[in-house]
Protein backbone atom coordinates (compact mmCIF):
# COMPACT_ATOMS: atom_id res chain seq x y z
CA UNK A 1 98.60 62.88 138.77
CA UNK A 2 101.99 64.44 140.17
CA UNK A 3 102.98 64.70 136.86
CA UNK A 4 99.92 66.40 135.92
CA UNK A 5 99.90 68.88 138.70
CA UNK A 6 103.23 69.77 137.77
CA UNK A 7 102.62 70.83 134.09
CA UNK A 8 99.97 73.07 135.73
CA UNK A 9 101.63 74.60 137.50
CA UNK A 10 104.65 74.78 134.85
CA UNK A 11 101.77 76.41 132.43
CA UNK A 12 100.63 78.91 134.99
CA UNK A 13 103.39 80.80 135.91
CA UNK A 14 104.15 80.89 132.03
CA UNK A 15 101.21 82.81 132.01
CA UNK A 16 102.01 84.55 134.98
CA UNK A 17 104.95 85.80 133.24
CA UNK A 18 103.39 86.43 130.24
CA UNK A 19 101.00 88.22 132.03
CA UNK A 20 103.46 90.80 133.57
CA UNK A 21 105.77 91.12 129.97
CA UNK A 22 102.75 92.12 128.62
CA UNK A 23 102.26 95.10 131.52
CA UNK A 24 105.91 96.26 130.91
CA UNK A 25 104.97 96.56 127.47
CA UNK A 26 101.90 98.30 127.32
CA UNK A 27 103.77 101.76 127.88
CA UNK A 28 105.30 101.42 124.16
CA UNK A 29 101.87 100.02 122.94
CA UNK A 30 100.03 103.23 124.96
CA UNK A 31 102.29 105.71 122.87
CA UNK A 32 101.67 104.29 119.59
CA UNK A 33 98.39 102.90 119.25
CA UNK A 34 95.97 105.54 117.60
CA UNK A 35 99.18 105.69 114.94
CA UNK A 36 99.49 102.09 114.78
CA UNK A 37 95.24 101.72 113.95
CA UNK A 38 95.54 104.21 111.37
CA UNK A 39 99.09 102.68 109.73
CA UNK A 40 97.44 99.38 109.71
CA UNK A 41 94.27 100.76 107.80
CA UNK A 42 95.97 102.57 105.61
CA UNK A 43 98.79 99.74 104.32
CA UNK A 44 95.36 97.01 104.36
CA UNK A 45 93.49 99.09 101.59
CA UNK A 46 94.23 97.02 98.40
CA UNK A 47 97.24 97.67 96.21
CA UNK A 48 94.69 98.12 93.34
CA UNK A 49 92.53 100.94 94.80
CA UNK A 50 95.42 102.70 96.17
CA UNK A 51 96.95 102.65 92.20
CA UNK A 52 93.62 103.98 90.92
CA UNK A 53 93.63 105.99 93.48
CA UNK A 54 97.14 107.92 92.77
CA UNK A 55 96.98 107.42 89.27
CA UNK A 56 93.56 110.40 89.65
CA UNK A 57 95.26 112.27 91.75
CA UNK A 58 98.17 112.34 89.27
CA UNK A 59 96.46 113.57 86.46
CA UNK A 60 94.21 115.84 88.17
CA UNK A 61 97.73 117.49 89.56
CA UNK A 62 98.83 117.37 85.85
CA UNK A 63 95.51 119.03 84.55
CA UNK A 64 95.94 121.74 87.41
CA UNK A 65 99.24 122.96 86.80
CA UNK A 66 102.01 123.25 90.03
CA UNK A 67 100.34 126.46 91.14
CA UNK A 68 103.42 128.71 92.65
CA UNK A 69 105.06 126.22 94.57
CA UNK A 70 107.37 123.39 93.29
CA UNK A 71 108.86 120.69 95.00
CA UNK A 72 111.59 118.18 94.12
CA UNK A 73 113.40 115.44 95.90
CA UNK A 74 116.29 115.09 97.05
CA UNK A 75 117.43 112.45 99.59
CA UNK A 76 116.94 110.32 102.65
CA UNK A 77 118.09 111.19 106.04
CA UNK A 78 121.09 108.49 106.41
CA UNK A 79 124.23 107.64 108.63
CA UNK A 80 127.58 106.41 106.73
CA UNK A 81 125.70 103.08 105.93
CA UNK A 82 122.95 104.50 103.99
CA UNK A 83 119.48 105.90 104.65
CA UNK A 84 118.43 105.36 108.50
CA UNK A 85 115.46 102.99 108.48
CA UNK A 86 112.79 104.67 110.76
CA UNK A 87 108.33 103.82 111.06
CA UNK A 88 107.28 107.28 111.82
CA UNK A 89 109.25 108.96 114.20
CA UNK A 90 108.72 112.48 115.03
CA UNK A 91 110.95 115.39 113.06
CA UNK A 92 111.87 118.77 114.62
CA UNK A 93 114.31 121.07 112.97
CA UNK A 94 116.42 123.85 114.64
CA UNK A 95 116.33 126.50 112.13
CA UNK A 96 119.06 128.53 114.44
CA UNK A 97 121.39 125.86 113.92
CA UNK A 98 120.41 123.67 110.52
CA UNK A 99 120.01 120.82 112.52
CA UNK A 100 117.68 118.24 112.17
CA UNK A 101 115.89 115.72 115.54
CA UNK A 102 114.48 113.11 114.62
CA UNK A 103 112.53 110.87 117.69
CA UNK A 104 112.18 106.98 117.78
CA UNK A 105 109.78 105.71 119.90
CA UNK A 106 110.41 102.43 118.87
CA UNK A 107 114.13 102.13 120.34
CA UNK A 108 113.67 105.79 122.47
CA UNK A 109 116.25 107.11 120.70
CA UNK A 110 116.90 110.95 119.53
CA UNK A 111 119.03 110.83 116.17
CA UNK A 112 120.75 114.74 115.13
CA UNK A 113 121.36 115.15 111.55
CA UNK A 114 123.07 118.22 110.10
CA UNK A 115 122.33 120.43 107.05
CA UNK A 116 123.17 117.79 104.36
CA UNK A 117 121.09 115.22 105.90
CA UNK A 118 124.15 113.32 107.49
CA UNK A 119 123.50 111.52 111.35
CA UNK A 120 126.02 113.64 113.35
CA UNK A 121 124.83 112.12 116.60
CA UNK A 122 121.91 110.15 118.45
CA UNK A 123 121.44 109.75 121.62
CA UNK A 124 118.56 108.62 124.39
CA UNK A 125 119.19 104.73 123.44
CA UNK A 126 120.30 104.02 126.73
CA UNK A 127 116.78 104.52 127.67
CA UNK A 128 117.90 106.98 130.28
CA UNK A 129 115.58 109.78 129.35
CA UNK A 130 112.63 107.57 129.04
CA UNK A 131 110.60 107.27 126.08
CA UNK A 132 110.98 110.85 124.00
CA UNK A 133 107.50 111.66 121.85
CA UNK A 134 108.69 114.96 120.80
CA UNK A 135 111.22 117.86 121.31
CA UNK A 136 112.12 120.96 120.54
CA UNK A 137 115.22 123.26 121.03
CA UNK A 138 115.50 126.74 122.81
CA UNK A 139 117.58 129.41 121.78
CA UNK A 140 120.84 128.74 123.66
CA UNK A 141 120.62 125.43 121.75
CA UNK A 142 119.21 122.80 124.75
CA UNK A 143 116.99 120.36 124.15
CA UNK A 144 113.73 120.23 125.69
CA UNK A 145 111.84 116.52 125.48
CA UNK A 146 108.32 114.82 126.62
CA UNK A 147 109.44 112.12 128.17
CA UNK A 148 106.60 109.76 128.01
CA UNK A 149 106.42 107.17 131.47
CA UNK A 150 103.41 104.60 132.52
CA UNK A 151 101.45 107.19 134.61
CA UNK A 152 102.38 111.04 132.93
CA UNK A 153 104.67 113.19 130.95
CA UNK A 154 107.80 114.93 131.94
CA UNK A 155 108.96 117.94 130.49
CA UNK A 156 113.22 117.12 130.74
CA UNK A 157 115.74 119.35 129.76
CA UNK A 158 118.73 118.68 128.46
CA UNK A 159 122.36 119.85 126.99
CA UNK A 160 122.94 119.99 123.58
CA UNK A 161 124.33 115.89 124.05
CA UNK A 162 121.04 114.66 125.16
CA UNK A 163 122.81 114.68 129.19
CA UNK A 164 119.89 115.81 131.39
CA UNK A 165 120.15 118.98 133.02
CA UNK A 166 116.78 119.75 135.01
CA UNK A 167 112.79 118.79 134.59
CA UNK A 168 110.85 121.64 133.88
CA UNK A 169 107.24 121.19 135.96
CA UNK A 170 103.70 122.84 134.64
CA UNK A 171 102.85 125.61 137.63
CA UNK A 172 99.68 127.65 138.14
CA UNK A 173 97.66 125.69 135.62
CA UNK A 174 93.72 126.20 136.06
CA UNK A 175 91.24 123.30 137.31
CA UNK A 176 90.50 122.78 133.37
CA UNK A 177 94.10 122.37 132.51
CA UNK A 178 94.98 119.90 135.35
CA UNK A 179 96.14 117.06 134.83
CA UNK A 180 97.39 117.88 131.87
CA UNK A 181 99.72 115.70 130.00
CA UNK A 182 101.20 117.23 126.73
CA UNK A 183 102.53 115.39 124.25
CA UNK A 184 103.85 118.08 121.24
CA UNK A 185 105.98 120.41 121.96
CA UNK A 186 107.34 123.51 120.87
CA UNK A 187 109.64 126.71 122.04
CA UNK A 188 109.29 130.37 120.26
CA UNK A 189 110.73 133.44 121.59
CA UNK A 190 110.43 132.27 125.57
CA UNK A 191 107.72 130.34 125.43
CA UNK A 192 106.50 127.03 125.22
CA UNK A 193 103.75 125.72 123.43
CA UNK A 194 102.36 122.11 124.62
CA UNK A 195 99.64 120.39 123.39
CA UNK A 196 98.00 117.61 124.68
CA UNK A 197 96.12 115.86 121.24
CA UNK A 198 94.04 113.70 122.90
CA UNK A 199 92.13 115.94 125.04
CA UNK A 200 92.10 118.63 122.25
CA UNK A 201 93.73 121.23 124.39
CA UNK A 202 97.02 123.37 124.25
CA UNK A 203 98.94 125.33 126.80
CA UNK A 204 101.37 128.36 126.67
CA UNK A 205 103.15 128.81 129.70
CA UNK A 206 107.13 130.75 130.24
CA UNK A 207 110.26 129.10 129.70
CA UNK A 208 110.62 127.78 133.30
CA UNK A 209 106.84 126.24 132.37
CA UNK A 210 104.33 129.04 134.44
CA UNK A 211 101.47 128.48 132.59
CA UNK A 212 100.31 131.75 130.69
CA UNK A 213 97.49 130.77 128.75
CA UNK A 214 95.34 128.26 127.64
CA UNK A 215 93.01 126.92 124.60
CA UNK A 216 90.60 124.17 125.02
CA UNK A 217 90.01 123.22 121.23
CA UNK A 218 87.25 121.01 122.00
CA UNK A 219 85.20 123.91 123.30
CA UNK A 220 86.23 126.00 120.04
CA UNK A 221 85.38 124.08 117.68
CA UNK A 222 82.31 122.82 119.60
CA UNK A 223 82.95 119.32 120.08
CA UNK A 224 81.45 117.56 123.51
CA UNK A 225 83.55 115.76 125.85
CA UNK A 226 82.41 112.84 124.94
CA UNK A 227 83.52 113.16 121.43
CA UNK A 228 87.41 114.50 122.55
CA UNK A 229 88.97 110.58 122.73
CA UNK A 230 87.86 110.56 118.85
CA UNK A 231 88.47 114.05 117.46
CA UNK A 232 92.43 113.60 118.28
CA UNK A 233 94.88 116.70 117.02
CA UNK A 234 97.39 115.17 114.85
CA UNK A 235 99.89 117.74 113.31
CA UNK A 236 100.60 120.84 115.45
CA UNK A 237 103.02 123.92 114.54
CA UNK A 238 103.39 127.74 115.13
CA UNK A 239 103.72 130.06 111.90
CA UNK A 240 105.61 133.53 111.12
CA UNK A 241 103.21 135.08 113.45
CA UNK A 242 102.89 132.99 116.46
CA UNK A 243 99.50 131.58 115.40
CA UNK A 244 98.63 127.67 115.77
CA UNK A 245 98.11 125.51 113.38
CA UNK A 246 96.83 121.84 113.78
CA UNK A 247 94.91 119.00 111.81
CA UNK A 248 91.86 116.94 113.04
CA UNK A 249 91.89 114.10 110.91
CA UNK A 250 88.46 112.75 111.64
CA UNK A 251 87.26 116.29 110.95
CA UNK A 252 88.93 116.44 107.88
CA UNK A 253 90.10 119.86 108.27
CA UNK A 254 93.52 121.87 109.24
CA UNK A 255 93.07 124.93 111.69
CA UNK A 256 94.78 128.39 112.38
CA UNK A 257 94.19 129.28 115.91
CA UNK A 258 94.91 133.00 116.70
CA UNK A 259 96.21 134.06 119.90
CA UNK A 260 93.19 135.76 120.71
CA UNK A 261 91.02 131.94 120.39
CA UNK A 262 89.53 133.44 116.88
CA UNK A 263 90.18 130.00 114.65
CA UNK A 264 89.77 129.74 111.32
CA UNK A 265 89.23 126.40 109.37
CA UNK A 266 89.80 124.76 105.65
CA UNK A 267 89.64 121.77 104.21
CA UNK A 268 86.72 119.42 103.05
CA UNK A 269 87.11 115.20 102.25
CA UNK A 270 87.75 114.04 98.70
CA UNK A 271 90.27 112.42 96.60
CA UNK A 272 90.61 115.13 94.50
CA UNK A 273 94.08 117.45 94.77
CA UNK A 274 93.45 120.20 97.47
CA UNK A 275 91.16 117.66 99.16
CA UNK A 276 91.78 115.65 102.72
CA UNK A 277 91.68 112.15 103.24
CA UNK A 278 93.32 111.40 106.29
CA UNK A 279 95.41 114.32 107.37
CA UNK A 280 98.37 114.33 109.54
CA UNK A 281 101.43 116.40 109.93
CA UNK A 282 101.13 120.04 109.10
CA UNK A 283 104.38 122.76 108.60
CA UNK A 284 104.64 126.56 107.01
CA UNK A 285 107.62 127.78 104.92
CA UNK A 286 109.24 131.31 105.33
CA UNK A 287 106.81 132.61 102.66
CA UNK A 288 103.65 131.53 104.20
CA UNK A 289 102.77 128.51 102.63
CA UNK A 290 101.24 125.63 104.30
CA UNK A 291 102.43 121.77 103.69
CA UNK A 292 99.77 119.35 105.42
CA UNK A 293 100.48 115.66 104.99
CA UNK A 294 97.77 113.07 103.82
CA UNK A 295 97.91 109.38 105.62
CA UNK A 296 95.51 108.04 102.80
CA UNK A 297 96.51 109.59 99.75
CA UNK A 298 100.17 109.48 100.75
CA UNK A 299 101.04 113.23 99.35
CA UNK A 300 102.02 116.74 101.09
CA UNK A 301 99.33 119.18 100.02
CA UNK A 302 100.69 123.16 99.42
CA UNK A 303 98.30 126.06 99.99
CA UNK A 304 99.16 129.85 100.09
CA UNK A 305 98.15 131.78 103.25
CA UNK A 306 94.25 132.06 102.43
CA UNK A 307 93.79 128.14 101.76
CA UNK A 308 94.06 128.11 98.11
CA UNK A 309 95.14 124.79 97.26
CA UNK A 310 98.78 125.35 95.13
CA UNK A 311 100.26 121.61 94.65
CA UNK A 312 101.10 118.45 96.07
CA UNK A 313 103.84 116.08 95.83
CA UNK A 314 104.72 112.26 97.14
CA UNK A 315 102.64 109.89 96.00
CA UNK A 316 102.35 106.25 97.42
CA UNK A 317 104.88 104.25 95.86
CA UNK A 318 108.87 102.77 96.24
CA UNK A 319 110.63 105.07 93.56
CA UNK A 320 112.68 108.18 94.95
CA UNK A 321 110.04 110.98 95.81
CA UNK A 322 107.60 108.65 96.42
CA UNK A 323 106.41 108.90 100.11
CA UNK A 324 104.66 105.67 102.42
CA UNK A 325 102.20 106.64 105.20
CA UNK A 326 103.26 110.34 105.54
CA UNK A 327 103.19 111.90 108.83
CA UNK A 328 104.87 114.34 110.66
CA UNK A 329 106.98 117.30 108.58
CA UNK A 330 108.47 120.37 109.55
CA UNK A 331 110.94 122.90 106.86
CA UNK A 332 114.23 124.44 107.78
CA UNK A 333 115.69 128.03 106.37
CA UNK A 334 116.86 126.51 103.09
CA UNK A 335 113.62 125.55 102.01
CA UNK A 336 113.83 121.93 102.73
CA UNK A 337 110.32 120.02 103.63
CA UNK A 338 111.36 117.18 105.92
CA UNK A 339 108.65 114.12 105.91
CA UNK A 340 108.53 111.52 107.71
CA UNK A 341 107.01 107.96 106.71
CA UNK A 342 105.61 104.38 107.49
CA UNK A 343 107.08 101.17 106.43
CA UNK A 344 110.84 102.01 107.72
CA UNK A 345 111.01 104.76 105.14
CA UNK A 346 112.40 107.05 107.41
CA UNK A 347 113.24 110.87 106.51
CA UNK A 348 112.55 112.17 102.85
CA UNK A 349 113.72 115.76 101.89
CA UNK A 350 112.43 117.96 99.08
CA UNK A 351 113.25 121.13 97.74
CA UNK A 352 111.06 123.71 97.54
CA UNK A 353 111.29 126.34 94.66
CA UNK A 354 108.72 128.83 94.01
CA UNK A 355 107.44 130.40 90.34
């Protein structure tokens, strides 16, 4: 019986401790659970309909001609011992200074690449600034970072090493703004633009973070509150103009949202080229096209400035230019499409040329 109660109690504060391990870790699991739903429905589908599926798409592509856009690979993001092994990690690039960020959730650690795709630095590992979702860099070159903890999200600042300098706090936001916990983020010209996906609602406030206006997607586009935990934003970028663009995936349609709230909408469901099937990260060049990333049909979709479907490249596959899981992407000055991937495929870069 003693030896009994003993093995009880041996097996209950196992579970005691299990118990609490698994509370530590539900902060990582919080950050990266819609992604980690749609990964693992995506990599299930079967090998064979994914094949038929790219082998359409392919010679539909061929049939349609490149359109005025063409695209061409040309390497992995990599340190000195080859290409750096990442599961879809976030990708900003500082067109100011050709640099390339690159955010890990996974081991919370910000990795700087220069113009030839080379890791120049990393920081963040020391789990110092928290958990970093996404970043962005202002125009005397610091960093500004979500910092992602258990109960919000900071906005941190920080020197052009990663060293924190200052947190930058949300002021003046209205009743339907607050809480509000952003997690994209990007600077233009003094301003900030944070967006918080899940509740379908963005924010523009002043560099020291006064809030100057706000858009509440949800009641754009028309969709209830009920509906906002499942109508997510995924992608989210500013063009030439200042305007906002975003993806809905579950909508199946990418967005331009004018400063004045006027939004306009394309896209429609298919697996045809030019068609969505689930849509993620979304980027413009310096001429106005727009480079939206498919989850499904593993390919970056090109359309000119009025929607008209141009080209697409990728393709689901292990052969270089083939692309895994696409996600997030963003272009620098030279023309290079940065795209980010599933399965530890880390960074691809392509070339973009136009006829």
């Amino acid at each position: 019986m003693h030896t009994f109660l003993l093995r009880l109690k041996g097996a209950m504060s196992i579970k005691f401790f299990n118990k609490s391990k698994l509370k530590v870790s539900n902060m990582k699991t919080n950050i990266k659970n819609r992604q980690s739903r749609n990964k693992a429905l995506i990599l299930s589908i079967p090998k064979f309909l994914i094949a038929g599926l790219t082998f359409s798409i392919f010679l539909l592509t061929a049939a349609m001609g490149a359109g005025n856009v063409n695209v061409s690979f040309l390497y992995n993001l990599s340190d000195f011992s080859g290409p750096v092994l990442l599961d879809w990690p976030n990708v900003y690039v500082d067109k100011q200074r050709d640099e390339i960020y690159v955010a890990d959730t996974e081991t919370r650690t910000i990795r700087v690449f220069n113009e030839n795709g080379m890791e120049v630095h990393h920081f963040g590992d020391d789990g110092s600034l928290g958990t970093i979702i996404d970043m962005t860099v202002d125009s005397n070159g610091n960093i500004i970072a979500l910092s992602k903890t258990v109960i919000k999200t900071e906005i941190i600042l920080c020197n052009f090493r990663g060293e924190q300098i200052s947190q930058i706090a949300l002021k003046n936001l209205p009743p339907d703004f607050s809480p509000f916990h952003p997690d994209r983020i990007i600077y233009r010209e003094g301003r900030l633009y944070l967006a918080a996906t899940e509740l379908l609602k963005i924010v523009v406030a002043d560099r020291n973070g006064l809030f100057e206006h706000g858009y509440d997607v949800a009641a754009i586009l028309g969709v209830s509150d009920t509906k906002r935990g499942e109508t997510d934003i995924s992608g989210f970028t500013l063009d030439r103009e200042g305007n906002m663009l975003f993806t809905i995936p579950v909508l199946f349609s990418a967005y331009r949202l004018l400063p004045d709230s006027r939004i306009e909408v394309f896209g429609k469901s298919g697996s045809a080229p030019g068609q969505f099937g689930i849509v993620a990260g979304i980027a413009t060049d310096e001429k106005g096209y727009i480079y939206i990333s498919d989850r499904l049909k593993s390919v970056v979709m090109v359309f000119d400035n009025a929607f008209e479907f141009q080209s697409e490249f990728g393709y689901r596959g292990y052969r270089p230019g083939n692309i895994i899981v696409p996600n997030d992407i963003d272009i620098d000055n030279a023309g290079r499409v940065y795209v980010t991937q599933a399965g530890e495929r880390g960074v691809s870069v392509f070339k973009i040329s136009y006829n």
